[in-house]
N, C-alpha and C. Protein backbone atom coordinates (compact mmCIF):
# COMPACT_ATOMS: atom_id res chain seq x y z
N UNK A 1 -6.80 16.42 -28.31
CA UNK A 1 -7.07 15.84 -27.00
C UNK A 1 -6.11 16.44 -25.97
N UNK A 2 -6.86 16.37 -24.55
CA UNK A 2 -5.39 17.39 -23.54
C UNK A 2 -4.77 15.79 -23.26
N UNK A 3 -3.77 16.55 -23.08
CA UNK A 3 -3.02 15.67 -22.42
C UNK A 3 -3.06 14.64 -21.25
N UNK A 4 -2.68 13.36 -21.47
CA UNK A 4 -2.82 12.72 -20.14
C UNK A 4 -2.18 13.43 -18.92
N UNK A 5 -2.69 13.27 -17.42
CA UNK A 5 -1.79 13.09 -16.30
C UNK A 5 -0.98 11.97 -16.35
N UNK A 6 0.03 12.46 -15.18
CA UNK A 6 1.29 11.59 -15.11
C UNK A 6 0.12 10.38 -14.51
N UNK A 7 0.86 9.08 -15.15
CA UNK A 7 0.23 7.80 -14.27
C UNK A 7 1.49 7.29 -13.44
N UNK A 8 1.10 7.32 -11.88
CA UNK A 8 1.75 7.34 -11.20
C UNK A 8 1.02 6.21 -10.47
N UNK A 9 1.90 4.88 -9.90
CA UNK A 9 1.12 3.80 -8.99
C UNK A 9 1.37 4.40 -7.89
N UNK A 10 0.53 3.43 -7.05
CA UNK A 10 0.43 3.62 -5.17
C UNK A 10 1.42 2.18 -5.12
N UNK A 11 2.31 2.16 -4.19
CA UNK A 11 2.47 0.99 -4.00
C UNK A 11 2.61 0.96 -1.96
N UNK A 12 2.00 -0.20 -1.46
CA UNK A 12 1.80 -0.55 -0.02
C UNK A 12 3.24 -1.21 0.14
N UNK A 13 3.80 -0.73 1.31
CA UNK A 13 4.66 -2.27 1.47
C UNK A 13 4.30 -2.22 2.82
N UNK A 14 4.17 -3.42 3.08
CA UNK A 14 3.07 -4.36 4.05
C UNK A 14 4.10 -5.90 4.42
N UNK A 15 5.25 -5.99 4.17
CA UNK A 15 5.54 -7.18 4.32
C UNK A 15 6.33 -7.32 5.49
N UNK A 16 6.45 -6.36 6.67
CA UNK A 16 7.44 -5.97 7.61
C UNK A 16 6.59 -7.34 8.41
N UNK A 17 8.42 -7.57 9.30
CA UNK A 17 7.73 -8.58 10.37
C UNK A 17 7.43 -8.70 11.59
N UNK A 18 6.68 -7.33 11.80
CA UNK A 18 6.37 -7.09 13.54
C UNK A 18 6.95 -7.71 14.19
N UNK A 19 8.18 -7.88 14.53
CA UNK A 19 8.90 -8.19 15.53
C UNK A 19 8.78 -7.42 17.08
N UNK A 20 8.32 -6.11 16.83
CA UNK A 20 7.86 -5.43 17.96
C UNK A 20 6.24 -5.63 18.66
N UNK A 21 5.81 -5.71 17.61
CA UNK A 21 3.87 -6.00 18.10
C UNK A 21 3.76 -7.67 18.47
N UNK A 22 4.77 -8.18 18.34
CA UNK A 22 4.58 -9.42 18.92
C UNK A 22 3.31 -10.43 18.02
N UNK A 23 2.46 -9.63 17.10
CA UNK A 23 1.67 -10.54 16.23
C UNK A 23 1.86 -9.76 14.95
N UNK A 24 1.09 -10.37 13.84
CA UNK A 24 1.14 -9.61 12.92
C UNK A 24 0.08 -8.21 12.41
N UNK A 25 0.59 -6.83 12.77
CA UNK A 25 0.40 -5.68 12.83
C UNK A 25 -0.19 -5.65 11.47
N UNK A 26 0.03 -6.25 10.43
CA UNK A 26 -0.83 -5.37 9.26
C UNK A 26 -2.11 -6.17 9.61
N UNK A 27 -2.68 -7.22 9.89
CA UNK A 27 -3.58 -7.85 10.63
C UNK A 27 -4.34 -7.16 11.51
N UNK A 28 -3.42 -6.39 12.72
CA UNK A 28 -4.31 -6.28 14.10
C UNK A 28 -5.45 -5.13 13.28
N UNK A 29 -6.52 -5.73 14.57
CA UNK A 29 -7.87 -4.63 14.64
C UNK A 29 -7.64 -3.39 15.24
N UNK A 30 -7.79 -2.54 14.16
CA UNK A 30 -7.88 -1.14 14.43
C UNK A 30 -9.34 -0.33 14.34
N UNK A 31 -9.58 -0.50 15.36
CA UNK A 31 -11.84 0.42 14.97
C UNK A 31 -12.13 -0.52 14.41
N UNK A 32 -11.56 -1.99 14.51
CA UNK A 32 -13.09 -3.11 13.66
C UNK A 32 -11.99 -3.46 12.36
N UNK A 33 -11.54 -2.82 11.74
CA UNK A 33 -10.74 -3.16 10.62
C UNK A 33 -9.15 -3.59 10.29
N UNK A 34 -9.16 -4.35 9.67
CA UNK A 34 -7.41 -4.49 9.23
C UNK A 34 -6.22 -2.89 9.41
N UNK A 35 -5.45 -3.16 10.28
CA UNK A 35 -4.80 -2.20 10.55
C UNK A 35 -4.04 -1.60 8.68
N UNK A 36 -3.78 -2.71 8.06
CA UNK A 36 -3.24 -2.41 6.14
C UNK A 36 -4.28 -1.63 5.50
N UNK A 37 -5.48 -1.87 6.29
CA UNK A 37 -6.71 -1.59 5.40
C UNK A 37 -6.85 0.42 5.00
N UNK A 38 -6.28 0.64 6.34
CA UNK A 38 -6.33 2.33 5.86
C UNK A 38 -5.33 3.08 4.93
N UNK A 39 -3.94 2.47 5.30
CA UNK A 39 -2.76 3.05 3.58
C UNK A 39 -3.49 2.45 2.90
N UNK A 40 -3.92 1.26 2.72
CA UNK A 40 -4.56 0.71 1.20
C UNK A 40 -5.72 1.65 0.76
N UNK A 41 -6.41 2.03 1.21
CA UNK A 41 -8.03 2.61 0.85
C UNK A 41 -6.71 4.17 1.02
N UNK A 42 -6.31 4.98 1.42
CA UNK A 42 -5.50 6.13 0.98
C UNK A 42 -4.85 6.05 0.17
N UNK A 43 -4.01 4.95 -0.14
CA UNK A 43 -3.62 4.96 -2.01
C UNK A 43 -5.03 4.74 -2.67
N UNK A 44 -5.68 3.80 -2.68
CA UNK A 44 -6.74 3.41 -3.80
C UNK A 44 -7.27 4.54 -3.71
N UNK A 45 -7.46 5.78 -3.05
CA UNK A 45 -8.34 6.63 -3.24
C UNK A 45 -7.69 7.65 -4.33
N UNK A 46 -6.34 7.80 -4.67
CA UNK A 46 -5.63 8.65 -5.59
C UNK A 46 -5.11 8.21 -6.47
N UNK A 47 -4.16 6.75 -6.66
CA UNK A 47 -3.75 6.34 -7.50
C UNK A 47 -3.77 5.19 -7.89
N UNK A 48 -3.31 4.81 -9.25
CA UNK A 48 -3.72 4.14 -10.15
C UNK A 48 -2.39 3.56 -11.15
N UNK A 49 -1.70 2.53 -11.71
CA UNK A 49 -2.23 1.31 -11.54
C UNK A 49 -1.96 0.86 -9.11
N UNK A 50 -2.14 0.35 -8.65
CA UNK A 50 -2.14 0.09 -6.70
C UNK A 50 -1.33 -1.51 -6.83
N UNK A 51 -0.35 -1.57 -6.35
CA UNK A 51 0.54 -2.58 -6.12
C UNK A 51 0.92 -2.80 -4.25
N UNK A 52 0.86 -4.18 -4.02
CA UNK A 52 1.05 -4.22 -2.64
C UNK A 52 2.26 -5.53 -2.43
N UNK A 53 3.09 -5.17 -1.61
CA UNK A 53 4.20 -6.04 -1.60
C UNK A 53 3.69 -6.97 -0.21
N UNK A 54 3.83 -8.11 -0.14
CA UNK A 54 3.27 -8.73 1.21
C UNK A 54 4.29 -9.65 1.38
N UNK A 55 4.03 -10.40 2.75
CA UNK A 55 5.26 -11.39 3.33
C UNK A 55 4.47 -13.20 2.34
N UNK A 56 5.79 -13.90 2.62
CA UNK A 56 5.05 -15.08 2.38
C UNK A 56 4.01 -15.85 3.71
N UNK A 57 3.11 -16.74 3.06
CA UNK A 57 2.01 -17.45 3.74
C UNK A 57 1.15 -17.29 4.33
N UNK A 58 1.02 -17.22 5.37
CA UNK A 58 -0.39 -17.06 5.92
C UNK A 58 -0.75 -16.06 6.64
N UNK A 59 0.14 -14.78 6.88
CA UNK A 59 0.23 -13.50 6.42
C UNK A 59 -0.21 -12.42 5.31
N UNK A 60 0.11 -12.92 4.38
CA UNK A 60 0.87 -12.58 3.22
C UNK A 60 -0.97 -12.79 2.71
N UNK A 61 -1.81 -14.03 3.01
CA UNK A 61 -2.79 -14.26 2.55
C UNK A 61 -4.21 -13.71 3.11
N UNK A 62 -4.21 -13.38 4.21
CA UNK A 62 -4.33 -12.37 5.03
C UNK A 62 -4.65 -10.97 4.85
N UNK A 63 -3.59 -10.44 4.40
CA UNK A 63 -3.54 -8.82 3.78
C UNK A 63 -4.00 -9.31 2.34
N UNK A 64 -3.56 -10.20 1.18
CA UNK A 64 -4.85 -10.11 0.02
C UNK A 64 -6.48 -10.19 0.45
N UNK A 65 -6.80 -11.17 1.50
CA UNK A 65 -8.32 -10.84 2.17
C UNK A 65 -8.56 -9.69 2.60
N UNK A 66 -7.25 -9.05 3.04
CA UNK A 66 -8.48 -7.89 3.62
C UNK A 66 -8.58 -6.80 3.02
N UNK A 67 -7.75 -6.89 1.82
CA UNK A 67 -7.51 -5.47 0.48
C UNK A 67 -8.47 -6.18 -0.75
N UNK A 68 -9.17 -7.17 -0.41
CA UNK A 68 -10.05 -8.11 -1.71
C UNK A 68 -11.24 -7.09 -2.45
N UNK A 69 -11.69 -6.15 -1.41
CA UNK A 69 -12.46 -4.76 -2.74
C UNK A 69 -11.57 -3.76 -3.07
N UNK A 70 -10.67 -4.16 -3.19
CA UNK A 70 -9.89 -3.01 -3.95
C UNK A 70 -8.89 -3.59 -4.88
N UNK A 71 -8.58 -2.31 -6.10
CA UNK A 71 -8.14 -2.73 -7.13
C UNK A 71 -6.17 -3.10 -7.19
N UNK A 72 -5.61 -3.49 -5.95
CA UNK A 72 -4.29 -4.00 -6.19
C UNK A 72 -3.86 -5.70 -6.51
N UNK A 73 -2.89 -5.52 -7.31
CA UNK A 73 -2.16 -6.39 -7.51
C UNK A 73 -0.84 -6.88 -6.49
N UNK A 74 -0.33 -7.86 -6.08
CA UNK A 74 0.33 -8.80 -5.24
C UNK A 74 1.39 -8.50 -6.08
N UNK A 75 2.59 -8.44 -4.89
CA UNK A 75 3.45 -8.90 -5.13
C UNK A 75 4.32 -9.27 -3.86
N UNK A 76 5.00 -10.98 -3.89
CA UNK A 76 5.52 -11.82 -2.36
C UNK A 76 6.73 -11.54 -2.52
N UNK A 77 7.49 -10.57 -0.82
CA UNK A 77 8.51 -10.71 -0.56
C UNK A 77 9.44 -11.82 -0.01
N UNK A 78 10.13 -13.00 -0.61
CA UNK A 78 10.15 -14.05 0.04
C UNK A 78 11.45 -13.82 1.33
N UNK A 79 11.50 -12.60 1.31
CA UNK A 79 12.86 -12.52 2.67
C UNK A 79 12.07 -11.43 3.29
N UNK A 80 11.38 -10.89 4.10
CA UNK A 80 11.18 -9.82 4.45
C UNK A 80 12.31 -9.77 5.68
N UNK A 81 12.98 -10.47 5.85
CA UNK A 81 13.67 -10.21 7.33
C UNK A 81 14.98 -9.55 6.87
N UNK A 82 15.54 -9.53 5.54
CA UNK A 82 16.42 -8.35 5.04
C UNK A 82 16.03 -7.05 5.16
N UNK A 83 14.90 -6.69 5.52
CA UNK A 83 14.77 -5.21 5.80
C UNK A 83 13.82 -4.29 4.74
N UNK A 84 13.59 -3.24 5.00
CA UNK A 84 12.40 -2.71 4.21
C UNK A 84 12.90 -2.42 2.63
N UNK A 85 14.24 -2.23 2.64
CA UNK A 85 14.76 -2.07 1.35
C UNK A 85 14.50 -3.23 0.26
N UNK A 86 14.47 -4.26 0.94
CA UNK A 86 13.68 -5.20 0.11
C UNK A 86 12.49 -5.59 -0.53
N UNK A 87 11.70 -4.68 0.20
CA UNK A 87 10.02 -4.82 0.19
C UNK A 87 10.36 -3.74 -1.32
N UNK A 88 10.77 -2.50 -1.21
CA UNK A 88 11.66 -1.74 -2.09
C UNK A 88 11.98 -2.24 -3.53
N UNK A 89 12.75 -2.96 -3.16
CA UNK A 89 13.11 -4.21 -5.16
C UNK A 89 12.28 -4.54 -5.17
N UNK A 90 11.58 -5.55 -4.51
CA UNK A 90 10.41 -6.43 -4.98
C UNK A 90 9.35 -5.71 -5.61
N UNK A 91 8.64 -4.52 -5.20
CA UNK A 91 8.36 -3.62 -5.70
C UNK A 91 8.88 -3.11 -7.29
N UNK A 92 9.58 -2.64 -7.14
CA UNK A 92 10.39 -2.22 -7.99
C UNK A 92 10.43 -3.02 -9.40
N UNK A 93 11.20 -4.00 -8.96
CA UNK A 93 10.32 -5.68 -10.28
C UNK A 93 9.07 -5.70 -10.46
N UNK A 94 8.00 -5.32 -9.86
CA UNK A 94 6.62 -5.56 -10.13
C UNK A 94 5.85 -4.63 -10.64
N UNK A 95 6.45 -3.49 -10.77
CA UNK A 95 5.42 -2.14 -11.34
C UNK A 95 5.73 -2.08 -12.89
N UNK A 96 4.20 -2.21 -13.29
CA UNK A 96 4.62 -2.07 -14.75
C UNK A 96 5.20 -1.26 -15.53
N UNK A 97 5.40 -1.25 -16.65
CA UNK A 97 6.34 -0.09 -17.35
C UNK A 97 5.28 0.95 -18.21
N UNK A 98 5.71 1.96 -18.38
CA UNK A 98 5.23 2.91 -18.58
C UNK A 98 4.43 4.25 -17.83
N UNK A 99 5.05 4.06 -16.55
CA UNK A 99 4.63 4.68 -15.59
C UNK A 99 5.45 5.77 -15.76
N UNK A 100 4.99 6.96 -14.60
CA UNK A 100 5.91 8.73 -14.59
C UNK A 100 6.52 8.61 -13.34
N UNK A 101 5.90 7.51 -12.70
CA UNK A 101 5.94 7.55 -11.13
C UNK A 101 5.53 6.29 -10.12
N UNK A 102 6.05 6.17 -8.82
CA UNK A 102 5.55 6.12 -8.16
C UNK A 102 5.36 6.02 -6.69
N UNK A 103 4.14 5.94 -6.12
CA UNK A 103 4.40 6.15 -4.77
C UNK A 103 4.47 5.59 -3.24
N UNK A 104 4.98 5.07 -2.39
CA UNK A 104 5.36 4.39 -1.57
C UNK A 104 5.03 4.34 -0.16
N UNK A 105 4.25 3.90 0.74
CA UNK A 105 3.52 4.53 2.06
C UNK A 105 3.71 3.02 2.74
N UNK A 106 3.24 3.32 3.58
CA UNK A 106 4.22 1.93 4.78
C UNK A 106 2.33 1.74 5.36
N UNK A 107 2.17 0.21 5.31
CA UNK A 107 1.14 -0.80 6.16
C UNK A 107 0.40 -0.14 7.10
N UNK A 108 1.43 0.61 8.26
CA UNK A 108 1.40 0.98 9.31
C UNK A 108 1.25 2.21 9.84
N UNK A 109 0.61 3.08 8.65
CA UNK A 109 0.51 4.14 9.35
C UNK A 109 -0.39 4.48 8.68
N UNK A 110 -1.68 4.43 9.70
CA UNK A 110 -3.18 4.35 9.73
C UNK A 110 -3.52 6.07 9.61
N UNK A 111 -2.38 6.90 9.78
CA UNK A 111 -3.62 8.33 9.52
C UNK A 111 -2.53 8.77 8.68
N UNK A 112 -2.40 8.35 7.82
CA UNK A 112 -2.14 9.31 6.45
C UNK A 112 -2.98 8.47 5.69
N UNK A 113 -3.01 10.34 4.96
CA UNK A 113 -4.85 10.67 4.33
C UNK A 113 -4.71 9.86 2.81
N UNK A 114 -5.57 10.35 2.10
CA UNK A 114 -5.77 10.46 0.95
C UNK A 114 -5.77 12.29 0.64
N UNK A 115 -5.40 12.40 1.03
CA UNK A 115 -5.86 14.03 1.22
C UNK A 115 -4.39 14.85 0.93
N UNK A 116 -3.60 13.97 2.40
CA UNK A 116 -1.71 13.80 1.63
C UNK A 116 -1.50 12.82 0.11
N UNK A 117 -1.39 12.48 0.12
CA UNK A 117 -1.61 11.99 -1.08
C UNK A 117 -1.36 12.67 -2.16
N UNK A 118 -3.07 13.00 -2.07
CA UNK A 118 -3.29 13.95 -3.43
C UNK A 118 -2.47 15.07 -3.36
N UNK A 119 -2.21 16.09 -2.08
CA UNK A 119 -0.46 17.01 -2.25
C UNK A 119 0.51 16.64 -2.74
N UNK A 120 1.05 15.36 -2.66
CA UNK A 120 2.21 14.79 -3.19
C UNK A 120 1.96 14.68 -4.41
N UNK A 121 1.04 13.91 -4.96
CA UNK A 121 0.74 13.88 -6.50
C UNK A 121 0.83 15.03 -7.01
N UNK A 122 -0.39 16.10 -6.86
CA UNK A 122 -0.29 17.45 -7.07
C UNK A 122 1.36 18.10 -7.44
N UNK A 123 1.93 18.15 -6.80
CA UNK A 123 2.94 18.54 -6.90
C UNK A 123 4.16 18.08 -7.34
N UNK A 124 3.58 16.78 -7.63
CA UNK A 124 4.62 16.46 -8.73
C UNK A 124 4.31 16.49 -9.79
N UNK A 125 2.78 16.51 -10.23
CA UNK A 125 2.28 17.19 -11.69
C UNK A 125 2.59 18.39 -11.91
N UNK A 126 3.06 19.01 -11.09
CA UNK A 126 3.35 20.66 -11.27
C UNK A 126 4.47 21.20 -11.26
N UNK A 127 5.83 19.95 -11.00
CA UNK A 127 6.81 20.08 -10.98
C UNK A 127 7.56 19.02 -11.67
N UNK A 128 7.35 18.30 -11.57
CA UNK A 128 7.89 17.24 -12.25
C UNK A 128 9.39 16.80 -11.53
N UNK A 129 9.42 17.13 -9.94
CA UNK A 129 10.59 17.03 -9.35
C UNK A 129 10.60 15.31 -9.50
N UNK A 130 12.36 14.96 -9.39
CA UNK A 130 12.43 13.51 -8.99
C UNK A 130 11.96 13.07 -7.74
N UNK A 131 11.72 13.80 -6.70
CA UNK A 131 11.13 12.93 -5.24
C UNK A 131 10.46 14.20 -5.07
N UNK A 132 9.21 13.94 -4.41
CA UNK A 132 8.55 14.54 -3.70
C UNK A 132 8.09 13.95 -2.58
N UNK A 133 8.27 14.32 -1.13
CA UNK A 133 8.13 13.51 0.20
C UNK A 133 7.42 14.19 0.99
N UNK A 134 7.10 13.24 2.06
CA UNK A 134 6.31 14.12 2.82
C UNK A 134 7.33 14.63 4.52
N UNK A 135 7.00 15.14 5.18
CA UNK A 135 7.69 15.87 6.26
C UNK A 135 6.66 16.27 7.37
N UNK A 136 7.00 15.68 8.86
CA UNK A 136 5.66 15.75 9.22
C UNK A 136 6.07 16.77 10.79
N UNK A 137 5.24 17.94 10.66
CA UNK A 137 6.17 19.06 11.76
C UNK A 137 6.48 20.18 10.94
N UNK A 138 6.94 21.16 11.65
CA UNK A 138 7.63 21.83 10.73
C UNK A 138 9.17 22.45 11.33
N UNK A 139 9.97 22.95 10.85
CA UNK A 139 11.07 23.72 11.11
C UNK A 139 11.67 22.37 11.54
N UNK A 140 12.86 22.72 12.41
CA UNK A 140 13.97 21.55 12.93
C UNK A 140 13.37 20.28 13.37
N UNK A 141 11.84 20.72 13.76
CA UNK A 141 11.64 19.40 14.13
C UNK A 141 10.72 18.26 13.08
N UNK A 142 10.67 18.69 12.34
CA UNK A 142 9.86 17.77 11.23
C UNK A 142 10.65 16.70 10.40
N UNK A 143 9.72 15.70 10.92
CA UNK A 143 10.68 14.70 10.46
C UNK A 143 9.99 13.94 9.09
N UNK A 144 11.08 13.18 8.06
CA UNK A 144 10.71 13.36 6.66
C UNK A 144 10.40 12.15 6.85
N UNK A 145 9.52 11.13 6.38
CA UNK A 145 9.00 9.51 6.11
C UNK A 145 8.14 9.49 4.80
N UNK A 146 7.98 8.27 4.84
CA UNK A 146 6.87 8.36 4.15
C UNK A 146 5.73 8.43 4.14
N UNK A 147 5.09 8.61 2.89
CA UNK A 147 5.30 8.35 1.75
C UNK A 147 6.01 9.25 1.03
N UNK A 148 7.13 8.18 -0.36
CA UNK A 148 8.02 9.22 -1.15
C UNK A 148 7.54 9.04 -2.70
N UNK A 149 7.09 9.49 -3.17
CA UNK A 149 7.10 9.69 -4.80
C UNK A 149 8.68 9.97 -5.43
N UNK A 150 8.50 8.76 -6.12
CA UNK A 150 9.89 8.44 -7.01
C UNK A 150 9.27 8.86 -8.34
N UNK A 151 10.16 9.82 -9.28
CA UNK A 151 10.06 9.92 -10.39
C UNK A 151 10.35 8.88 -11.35
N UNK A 152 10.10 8.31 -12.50
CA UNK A 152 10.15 7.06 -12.92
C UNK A 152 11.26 6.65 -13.16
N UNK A 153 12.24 7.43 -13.68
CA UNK A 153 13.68 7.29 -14.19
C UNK A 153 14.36 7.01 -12.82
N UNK A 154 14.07 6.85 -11.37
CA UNK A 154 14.57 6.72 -10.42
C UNK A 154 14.16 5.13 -10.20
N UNK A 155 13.33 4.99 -10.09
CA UNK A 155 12.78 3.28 -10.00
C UNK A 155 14.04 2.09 -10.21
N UNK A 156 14.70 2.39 -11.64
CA UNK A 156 15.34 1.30 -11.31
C UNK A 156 16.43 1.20 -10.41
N UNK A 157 16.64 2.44 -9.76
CA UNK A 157 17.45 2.72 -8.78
C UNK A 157 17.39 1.65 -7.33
N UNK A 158 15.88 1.18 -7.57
CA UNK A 158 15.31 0.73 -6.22
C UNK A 158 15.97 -1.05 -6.67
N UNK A 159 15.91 -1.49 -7.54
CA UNK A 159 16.40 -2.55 -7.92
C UNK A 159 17.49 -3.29 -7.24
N UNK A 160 18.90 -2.20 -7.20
CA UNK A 160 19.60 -2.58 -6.28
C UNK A 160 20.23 -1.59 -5.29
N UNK A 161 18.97 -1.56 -4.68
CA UNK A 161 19.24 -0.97 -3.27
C UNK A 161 19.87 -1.98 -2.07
N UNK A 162 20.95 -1.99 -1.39
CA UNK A 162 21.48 -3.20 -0.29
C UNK A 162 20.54 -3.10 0.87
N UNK A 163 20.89 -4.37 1.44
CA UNK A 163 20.09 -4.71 2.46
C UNK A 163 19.90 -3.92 3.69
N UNK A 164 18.91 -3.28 4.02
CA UNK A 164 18.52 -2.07 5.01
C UNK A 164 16.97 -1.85 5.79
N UNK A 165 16.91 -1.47 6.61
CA UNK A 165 15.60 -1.47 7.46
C UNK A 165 15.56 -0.18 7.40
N UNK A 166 15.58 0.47 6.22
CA UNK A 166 14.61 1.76 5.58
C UNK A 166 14.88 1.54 4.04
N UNK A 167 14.33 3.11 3.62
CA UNK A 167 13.97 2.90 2.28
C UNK A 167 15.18 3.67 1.53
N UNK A 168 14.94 4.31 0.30
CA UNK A 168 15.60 4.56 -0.71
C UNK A 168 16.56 5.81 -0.06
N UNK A 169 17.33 6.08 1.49
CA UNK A 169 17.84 6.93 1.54
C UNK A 169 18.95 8.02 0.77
N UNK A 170 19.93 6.86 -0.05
CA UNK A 170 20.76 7.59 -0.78
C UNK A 170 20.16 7.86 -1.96
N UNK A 171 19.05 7.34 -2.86
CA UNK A 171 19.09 7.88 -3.50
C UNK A 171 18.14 9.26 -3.64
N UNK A 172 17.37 9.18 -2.79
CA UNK A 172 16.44 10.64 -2.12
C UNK A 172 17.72 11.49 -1.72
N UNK A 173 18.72 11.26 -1.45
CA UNK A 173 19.80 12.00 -1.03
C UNK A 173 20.69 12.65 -2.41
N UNK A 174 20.61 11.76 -3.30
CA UNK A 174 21.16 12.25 -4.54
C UNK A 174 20.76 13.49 -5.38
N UNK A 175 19.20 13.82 -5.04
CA UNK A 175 18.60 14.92 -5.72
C UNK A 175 18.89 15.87 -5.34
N UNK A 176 19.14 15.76 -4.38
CA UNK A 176 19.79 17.52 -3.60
C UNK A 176 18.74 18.14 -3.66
N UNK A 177 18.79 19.20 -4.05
CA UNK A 177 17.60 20.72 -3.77
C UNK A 177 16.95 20.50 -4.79
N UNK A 178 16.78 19.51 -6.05
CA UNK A 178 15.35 19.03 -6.64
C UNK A 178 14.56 18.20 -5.89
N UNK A 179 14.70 17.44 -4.99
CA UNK A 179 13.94 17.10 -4.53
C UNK A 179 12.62 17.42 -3.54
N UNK A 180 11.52 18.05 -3.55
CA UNK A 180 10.84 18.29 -3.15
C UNK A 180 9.69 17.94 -1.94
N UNK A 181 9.45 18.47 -0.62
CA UNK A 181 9.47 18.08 0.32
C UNK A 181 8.12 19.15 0.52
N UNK A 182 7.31 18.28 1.82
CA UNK A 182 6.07 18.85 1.84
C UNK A 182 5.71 18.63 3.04
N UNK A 183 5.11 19.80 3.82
CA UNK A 183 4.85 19.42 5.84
C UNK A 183 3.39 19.01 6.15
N UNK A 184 3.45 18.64 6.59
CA UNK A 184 1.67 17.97 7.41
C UNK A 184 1.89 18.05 8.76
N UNK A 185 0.62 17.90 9.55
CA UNK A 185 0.83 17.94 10.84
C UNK A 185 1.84 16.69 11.36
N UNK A 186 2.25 17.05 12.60
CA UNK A 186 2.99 16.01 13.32
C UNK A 186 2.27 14.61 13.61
N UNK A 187 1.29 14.71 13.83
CA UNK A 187 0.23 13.88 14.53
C UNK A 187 0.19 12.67 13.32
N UNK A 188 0.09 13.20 12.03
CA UNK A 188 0.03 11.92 10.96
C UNK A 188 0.85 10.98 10.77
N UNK A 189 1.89 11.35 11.33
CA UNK A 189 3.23 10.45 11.75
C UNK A 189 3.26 8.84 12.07
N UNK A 190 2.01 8.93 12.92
CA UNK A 190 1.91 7.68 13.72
C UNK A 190 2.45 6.68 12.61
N UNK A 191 3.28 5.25 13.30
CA UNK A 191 3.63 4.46 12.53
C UNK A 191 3.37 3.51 13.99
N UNK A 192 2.59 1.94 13.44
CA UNK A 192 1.99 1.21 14.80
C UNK A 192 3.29 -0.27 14.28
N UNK A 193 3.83 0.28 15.58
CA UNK A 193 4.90 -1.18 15.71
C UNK A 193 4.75 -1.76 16.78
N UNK A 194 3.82 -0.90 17.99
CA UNK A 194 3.45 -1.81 19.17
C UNK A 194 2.07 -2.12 19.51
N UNK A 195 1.65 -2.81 20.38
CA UNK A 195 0.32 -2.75 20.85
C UNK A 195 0.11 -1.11 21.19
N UNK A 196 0.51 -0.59 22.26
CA UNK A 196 0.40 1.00 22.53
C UNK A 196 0.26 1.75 21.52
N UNK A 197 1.35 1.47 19.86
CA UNK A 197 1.10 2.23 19.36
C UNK A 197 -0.93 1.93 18.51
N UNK A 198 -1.08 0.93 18.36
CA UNK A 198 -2.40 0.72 18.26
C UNK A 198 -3.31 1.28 18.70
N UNK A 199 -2.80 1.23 20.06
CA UNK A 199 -3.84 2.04 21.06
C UNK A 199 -3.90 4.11 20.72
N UNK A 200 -2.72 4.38 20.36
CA UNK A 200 -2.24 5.93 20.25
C UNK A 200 -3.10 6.00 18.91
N UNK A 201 -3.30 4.93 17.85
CA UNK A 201 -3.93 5.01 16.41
C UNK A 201 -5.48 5.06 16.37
N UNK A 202 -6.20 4.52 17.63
CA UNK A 202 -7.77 4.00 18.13
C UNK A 202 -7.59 5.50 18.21
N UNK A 203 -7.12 5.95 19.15
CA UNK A 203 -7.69 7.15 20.01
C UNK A 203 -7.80 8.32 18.64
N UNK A 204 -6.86 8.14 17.95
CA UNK A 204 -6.37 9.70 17.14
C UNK A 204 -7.79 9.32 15.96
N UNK A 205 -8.06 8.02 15.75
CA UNK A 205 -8.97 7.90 14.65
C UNK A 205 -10.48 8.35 15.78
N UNK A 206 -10.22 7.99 17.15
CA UNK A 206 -12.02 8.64 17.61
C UNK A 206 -11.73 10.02 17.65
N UNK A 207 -10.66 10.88 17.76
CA UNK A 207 -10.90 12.40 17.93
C UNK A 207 -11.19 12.82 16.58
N UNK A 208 -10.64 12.31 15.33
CA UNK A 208 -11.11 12.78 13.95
C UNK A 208 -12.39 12.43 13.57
N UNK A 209 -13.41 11.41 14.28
CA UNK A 209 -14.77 11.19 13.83
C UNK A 209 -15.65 12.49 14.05
C-alpha cells in the first residue's frame, strides 16, 4: 500500500472580540454570508480532521450555526480577552493526537483561498519543514501572517504560549532558516476588524466574481 499523506488539521480561530467593528465581525454579512464562513469553507476545502476555537455564548453559538454544513468540531475559549495566543492553547488541547500537523488561519480574513492552502500543505509534504507560512507581497515589503502550519512536534509548544494578541511568534522564530515561507499577492492580506474593512472585503470579493 503507498503511503499515507501527512494528516494535517485546519484549525479556525474565530474567538477574537471585535473590539474594533463595534459588533461581532465573525457574524457580520459579507455578500449575504457569515463573514467566518469563508476561512471555514478554505480550510474544509483542504484539510482534515477541521477544528474551530469560538468565544463563549451567544457568539460562540452563532459561528457553530453558521459552519453547521461543514465537518468541524468546537472548541470554547472561555477568556478570549487574553489575546489570540489563547485561542492558540485552547486549540492546542483540542486537536487530536496523531496528527503531522497543523494549520491555523484567522475568522477574518475572507480572501484567503483554498488554493493558499493547498501551497502550504503542498509544501510541507515535500519538505517536511517545522513551519511553513504564508507572506503576502514580496521583497521588503511582504508581510508574514497567517495562516502558519505547525509541524506536530511543535504543537505542544502552543500549550504554553503567555498571554499575547498574536500568535506563536517565538516559536516560528526558533526554526530559523527551516522554517519555510511562501508569497501570495498583497491583496489576500485583508484582515476585517472594521466596518470599512468589510466594505474593502465586499468590493475585492465583486472584482474576483
Amino acid at each position: 500500500m503507498p503511503p499515507q499523506p501527512p494528516a494535517v488539521a485546519g484549525v479556525l480561530l474565530a474567538a477574537g472580540r471585535s473590539t474594533r467593528m463595534g459588533r461581532p465581525k465573525q457574524l457580520a454579512e459579507l455578500a449575504g454570508q457569515p463573514l467566518c464562513l469563508y476561512a471555514a469553507r478554505a480550510l474544509a476545502g483542504v484539510y482534515s480532521p477541521l477544528l474551530a476555537v469560538i468565544p463563549p455564548g451567544a457568539v460562540g453559538e452563532g459561528i457553530r450555526a453558521a459552519l453547521a454544513d461543514l465537518p468541524f468540531t468546537f472548541a470554547v475559549n472561555p477568556q478570549p480577552e487574553l489575546g489570540l495566543a489563547s485561542s492558540f492553547r485552547v486549540a492546542a488541547a483540542h486537536l487530536p493526537p496523531g496528527l503531522d500537523g497543523a494549520s491555523f488561519t484567522l475568522a477574518d480574513m475572507p480572501l484567503v483561498t483554498a488554493d493558499l492552502h493547498l501551497g502550504l500543505l503542498s509544501a510541507f509534504r515535500e519538505t517536511n519543514a517545522p513551519v511553513v507560512m504564508a507572506a503576502y507581497g514580496t521583497g521588503e515589503d511582504a508581510v508574514r501572517a497567517p495562516p502558519h502550519l505547525l509541524r506536530a512536534d511543535l504543537l505542544p509548544e502552543l500549550l504554553i504560549l503567555p498571554d499575547a494578541d498574536h500568535g506563536p511568534r517565538r516559536i516560528i522564530a526558533a526554526q530559523g532558516n527551516s522554517a519555510l515561507t511562501l508569497n501570495f499577492p498583497a491583496a489576500m492580506l485583508l484582515d476585517v476588524d472594521t466596518p470599512e474593512g468589510l466594505k474593502l472585503a465586499e468590493a475585492a470579493l465583486n472584482r474576483s466574481v
